[in-house]
PDB file of N, CA and C in Angstrom:
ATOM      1  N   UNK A   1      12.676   3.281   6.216  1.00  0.00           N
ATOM      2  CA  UNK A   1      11.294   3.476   5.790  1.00  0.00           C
ATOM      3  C   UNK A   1      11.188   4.594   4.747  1.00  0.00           C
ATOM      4  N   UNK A   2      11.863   5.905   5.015  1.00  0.00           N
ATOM      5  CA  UNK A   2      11.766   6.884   4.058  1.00  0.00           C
ATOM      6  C   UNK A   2      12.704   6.019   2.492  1.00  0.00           C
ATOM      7  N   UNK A   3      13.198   5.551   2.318  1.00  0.00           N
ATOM      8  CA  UNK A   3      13.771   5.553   0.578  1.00  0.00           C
ATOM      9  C   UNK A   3      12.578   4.822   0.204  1.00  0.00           C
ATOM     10  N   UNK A   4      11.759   3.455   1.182  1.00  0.00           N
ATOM     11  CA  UNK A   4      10.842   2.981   0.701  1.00  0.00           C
ATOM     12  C   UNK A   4       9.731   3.630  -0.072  1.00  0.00           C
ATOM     13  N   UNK A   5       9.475   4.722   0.650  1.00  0.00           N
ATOM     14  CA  UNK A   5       8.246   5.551   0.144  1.00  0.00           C
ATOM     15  C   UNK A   5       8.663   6.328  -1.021  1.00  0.00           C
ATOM     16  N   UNK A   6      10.036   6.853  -1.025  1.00  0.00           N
ATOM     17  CA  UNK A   6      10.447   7.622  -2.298  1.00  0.00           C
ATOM     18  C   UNK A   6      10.486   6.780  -3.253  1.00  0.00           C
ATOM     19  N   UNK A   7      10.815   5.502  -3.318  1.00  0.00           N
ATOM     20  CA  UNK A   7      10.548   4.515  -4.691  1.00  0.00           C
ATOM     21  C   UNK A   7       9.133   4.426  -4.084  1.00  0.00           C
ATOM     22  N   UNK A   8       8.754   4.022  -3.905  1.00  0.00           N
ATOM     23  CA  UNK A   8       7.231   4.052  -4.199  1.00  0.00           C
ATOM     24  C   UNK A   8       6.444   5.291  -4.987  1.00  0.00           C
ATOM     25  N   UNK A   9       6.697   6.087  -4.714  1.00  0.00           N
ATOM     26  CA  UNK A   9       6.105   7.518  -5.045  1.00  0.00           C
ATOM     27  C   UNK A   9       6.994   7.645  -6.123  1.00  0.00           C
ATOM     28  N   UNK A  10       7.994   7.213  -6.567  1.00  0.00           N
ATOM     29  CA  UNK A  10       8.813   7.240  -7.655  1.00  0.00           C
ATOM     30  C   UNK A  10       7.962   6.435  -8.922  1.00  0.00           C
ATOM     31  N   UNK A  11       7.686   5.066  -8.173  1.00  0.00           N
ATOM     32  CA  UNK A  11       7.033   4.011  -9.276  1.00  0.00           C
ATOM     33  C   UNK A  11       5.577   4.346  -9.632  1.00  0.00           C
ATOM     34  N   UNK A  12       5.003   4.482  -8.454  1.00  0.00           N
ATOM     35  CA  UNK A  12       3.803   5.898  -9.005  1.00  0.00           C
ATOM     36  C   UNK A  12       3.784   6.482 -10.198  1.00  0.00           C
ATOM     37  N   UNK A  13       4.590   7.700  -9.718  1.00  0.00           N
ATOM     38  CA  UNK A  13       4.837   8.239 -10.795  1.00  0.00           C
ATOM     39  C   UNK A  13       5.133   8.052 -12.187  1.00  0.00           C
ATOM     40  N   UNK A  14       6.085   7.015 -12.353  1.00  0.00           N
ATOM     41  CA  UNK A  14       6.295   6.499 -13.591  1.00  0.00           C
ATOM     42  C   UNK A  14       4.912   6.089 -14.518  1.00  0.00           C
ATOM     43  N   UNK A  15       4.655   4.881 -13.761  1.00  0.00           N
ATOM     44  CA  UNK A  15       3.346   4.341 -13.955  1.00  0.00           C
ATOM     45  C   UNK A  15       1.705   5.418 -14.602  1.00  0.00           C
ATOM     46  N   UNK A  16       1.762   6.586 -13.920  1.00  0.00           N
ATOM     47  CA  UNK A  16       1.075   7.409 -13.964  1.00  0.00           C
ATOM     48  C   UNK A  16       1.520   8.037 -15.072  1.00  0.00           C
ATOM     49  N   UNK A  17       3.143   8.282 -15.600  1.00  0.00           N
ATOM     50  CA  UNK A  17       3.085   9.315 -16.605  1.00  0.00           C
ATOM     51  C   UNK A  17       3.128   7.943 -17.811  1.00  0.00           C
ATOM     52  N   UNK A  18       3.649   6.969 -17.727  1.00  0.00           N
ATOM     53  CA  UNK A  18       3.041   5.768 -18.849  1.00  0.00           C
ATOM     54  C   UNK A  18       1.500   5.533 -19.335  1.00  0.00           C
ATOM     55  N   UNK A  19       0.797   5.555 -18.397  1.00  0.00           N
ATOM     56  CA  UNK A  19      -0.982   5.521 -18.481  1.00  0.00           C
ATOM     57  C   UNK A  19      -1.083   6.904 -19.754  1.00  0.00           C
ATOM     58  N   UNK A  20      -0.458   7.515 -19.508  1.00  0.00           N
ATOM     59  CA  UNK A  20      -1.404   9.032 -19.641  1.00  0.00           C
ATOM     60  C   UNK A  20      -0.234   9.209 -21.273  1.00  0.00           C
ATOM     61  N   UNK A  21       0.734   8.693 -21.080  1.00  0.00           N
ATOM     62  CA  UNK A  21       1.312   8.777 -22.744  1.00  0.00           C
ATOM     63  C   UNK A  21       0.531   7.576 -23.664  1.00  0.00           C
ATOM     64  N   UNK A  22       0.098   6.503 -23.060  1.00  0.00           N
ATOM     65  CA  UNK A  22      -0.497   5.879 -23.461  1.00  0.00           C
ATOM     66  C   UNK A  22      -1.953   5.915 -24.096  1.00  0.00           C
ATOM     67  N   UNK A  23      -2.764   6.850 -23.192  1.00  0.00           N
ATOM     68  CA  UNK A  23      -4.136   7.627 -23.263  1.00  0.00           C
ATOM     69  C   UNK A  23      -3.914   8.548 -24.612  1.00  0.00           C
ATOM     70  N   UNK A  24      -3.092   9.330 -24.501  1.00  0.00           N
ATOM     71  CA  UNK A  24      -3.059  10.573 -25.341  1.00  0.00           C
ATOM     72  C   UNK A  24      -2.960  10.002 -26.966  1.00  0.00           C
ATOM     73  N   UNK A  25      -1.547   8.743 -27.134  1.00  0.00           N
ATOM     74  CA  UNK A  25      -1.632   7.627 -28.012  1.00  0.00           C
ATOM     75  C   UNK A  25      -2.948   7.128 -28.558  1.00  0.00           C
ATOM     76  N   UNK A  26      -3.826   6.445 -27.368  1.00  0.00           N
ATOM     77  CA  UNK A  26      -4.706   5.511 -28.227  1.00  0.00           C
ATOM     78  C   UNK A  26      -5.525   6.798 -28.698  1.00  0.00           C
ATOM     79  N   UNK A  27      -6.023   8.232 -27.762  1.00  0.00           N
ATOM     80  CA  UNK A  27      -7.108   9.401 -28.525  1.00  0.00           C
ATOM     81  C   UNK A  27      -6.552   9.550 -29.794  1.00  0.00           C
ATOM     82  N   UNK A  28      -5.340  10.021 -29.853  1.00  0.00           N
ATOM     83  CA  UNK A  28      -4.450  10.691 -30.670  1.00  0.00           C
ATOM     84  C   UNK A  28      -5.317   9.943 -32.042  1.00  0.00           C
ATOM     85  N   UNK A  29      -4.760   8.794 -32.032  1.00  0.00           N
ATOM     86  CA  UNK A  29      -4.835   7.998 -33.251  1.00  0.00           C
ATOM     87  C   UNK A  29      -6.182   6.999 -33.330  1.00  0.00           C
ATOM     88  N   UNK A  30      -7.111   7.303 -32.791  1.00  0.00           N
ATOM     89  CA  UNK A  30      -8.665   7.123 -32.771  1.00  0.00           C
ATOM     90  C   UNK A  30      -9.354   8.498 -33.426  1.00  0.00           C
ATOM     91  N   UNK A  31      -8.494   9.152 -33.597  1.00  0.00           N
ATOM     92  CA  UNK A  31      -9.165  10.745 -33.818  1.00  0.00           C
ATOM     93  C   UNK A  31      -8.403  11.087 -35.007  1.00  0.00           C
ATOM     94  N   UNK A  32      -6.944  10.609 -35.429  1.00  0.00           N
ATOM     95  CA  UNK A  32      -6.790  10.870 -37.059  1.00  0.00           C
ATOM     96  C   UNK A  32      -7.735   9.453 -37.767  1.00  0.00           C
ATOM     97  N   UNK A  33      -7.778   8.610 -37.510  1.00  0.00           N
ATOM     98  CA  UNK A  33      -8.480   7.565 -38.443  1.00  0.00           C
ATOM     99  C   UNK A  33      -9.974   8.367 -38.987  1.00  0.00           C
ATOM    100  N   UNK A  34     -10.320   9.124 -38.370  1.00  0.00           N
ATOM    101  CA  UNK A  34     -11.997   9.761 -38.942  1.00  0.00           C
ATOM    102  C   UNK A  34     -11.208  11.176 -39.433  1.00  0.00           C
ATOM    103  N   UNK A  35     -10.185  11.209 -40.043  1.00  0.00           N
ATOM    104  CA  UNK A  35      -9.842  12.550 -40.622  1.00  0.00           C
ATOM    105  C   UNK A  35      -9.148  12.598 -41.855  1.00  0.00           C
ATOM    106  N   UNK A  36      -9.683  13.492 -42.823  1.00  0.00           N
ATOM    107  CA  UNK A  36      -8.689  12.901 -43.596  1.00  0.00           C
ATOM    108  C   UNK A  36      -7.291  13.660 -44.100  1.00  0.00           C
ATOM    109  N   UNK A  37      -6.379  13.423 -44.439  1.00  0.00           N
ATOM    110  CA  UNK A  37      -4.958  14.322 -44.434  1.00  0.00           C
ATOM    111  C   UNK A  37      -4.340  14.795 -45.762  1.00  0.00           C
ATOM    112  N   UNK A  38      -4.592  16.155 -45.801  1.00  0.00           N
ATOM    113  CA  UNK A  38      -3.882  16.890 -46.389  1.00  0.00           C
ATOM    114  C   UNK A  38      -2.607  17.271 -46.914  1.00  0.00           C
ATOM    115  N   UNK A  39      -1.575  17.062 -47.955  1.00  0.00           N
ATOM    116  CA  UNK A  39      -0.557  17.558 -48.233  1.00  0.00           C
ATOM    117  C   UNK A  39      -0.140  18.641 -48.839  1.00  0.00           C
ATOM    118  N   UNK A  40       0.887  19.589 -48.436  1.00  0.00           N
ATOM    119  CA  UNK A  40       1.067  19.967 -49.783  1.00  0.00           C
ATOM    120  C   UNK A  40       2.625  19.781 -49.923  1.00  0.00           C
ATOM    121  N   UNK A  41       2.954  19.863 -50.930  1.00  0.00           N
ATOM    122  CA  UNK A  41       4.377  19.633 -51.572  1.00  0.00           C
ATOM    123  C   UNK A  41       4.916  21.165 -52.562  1.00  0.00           C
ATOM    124  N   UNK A  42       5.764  21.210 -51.928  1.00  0.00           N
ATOM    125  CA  UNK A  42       6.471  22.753 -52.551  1.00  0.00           C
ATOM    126  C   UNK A  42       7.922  22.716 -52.902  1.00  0.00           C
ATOM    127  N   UNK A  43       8.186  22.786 -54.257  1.00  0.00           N
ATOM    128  CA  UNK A  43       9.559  22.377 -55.036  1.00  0.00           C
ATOM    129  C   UNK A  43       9.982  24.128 -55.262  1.00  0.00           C
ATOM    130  N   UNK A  44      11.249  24.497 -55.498  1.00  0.00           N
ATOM    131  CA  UNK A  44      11.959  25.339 -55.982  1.00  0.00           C
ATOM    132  C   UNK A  44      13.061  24.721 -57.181  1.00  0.00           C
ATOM    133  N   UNK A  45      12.538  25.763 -58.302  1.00  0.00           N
ATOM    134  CA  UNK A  45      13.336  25.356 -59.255  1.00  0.00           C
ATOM    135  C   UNK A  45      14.405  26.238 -59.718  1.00  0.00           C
ATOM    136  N   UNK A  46      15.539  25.759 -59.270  1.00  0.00           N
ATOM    137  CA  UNK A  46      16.642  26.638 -59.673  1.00  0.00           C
ATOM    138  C   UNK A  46      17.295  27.155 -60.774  1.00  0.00           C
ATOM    139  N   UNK A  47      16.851  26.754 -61.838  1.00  0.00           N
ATOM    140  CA  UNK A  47      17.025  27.455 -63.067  1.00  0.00           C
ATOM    141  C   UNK A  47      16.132  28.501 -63.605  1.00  0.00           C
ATOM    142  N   UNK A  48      15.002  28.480 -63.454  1.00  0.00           N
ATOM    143  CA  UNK A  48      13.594  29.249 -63.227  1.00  0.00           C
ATOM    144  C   UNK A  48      13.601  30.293 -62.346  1.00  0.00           C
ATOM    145  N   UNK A  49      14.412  29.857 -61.025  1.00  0.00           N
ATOM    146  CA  UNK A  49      14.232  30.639 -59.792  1.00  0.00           C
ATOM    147  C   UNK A  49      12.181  30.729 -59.528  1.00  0.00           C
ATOM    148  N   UNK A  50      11.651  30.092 -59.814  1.00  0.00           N
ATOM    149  CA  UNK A  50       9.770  29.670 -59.263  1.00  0.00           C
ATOM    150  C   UNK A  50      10.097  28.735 -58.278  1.00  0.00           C
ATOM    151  N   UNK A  51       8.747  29.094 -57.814  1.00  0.00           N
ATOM    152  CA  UNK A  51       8.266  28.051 -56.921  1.00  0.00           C
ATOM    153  C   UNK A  51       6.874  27.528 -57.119  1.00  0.00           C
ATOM    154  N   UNK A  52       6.882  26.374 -57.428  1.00  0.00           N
ATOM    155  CA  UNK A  52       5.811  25.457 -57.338  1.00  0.00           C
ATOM    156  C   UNK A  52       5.300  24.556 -56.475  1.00  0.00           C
ATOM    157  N   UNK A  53       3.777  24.494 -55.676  1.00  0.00           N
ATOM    158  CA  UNK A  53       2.880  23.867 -55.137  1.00  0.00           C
ATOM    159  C   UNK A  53       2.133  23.135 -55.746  1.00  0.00           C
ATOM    160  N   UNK A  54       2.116  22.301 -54.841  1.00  0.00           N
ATOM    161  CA  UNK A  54       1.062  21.016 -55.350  1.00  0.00           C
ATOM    162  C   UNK A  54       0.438  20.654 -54.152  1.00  0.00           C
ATOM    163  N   UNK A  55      -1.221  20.585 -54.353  1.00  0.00           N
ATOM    164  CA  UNK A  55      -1.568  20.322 -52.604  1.00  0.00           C
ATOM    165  C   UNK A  55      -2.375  18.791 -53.130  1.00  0.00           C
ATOM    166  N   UNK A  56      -2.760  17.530 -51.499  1.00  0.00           N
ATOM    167  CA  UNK A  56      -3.191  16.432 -52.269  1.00  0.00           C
ATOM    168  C   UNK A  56      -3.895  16.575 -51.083  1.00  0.00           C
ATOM    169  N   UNK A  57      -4.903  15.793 -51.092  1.00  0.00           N
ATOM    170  CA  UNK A  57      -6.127  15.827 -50.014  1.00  0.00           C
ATOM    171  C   UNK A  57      -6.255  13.840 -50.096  1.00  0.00           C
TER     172      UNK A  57
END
């Protein structure tokens, strides 16, 4: 009877931490679609020894 309950409480568990990676997934990416994303891009030029930025929205 006891291993029964430890897979059980095992598959639980699983199940429970799948739901909740799943949850965080669909917010996650329901919540960048209304945002909009920022880059920036930063080169070093070795003959120059500068550094140049470029930001893109």
């Amino acid at each position: 009877m006891k291993p029964k309950i430890i897979t059980l409480i095992s598959a639980l568990a699983i199940i429970i931490a799948t739901l909740g990676v799943y949850t965080v997934h669909t917010l996650s990416a329901a919540a960048a679609t209304g945002t909009t994303r920022a880059y920036a891009v930063m080169m070093h030029d070795m003959t120059s020894e500068q550094e140049m930025t470029a930001a893109y929205s």
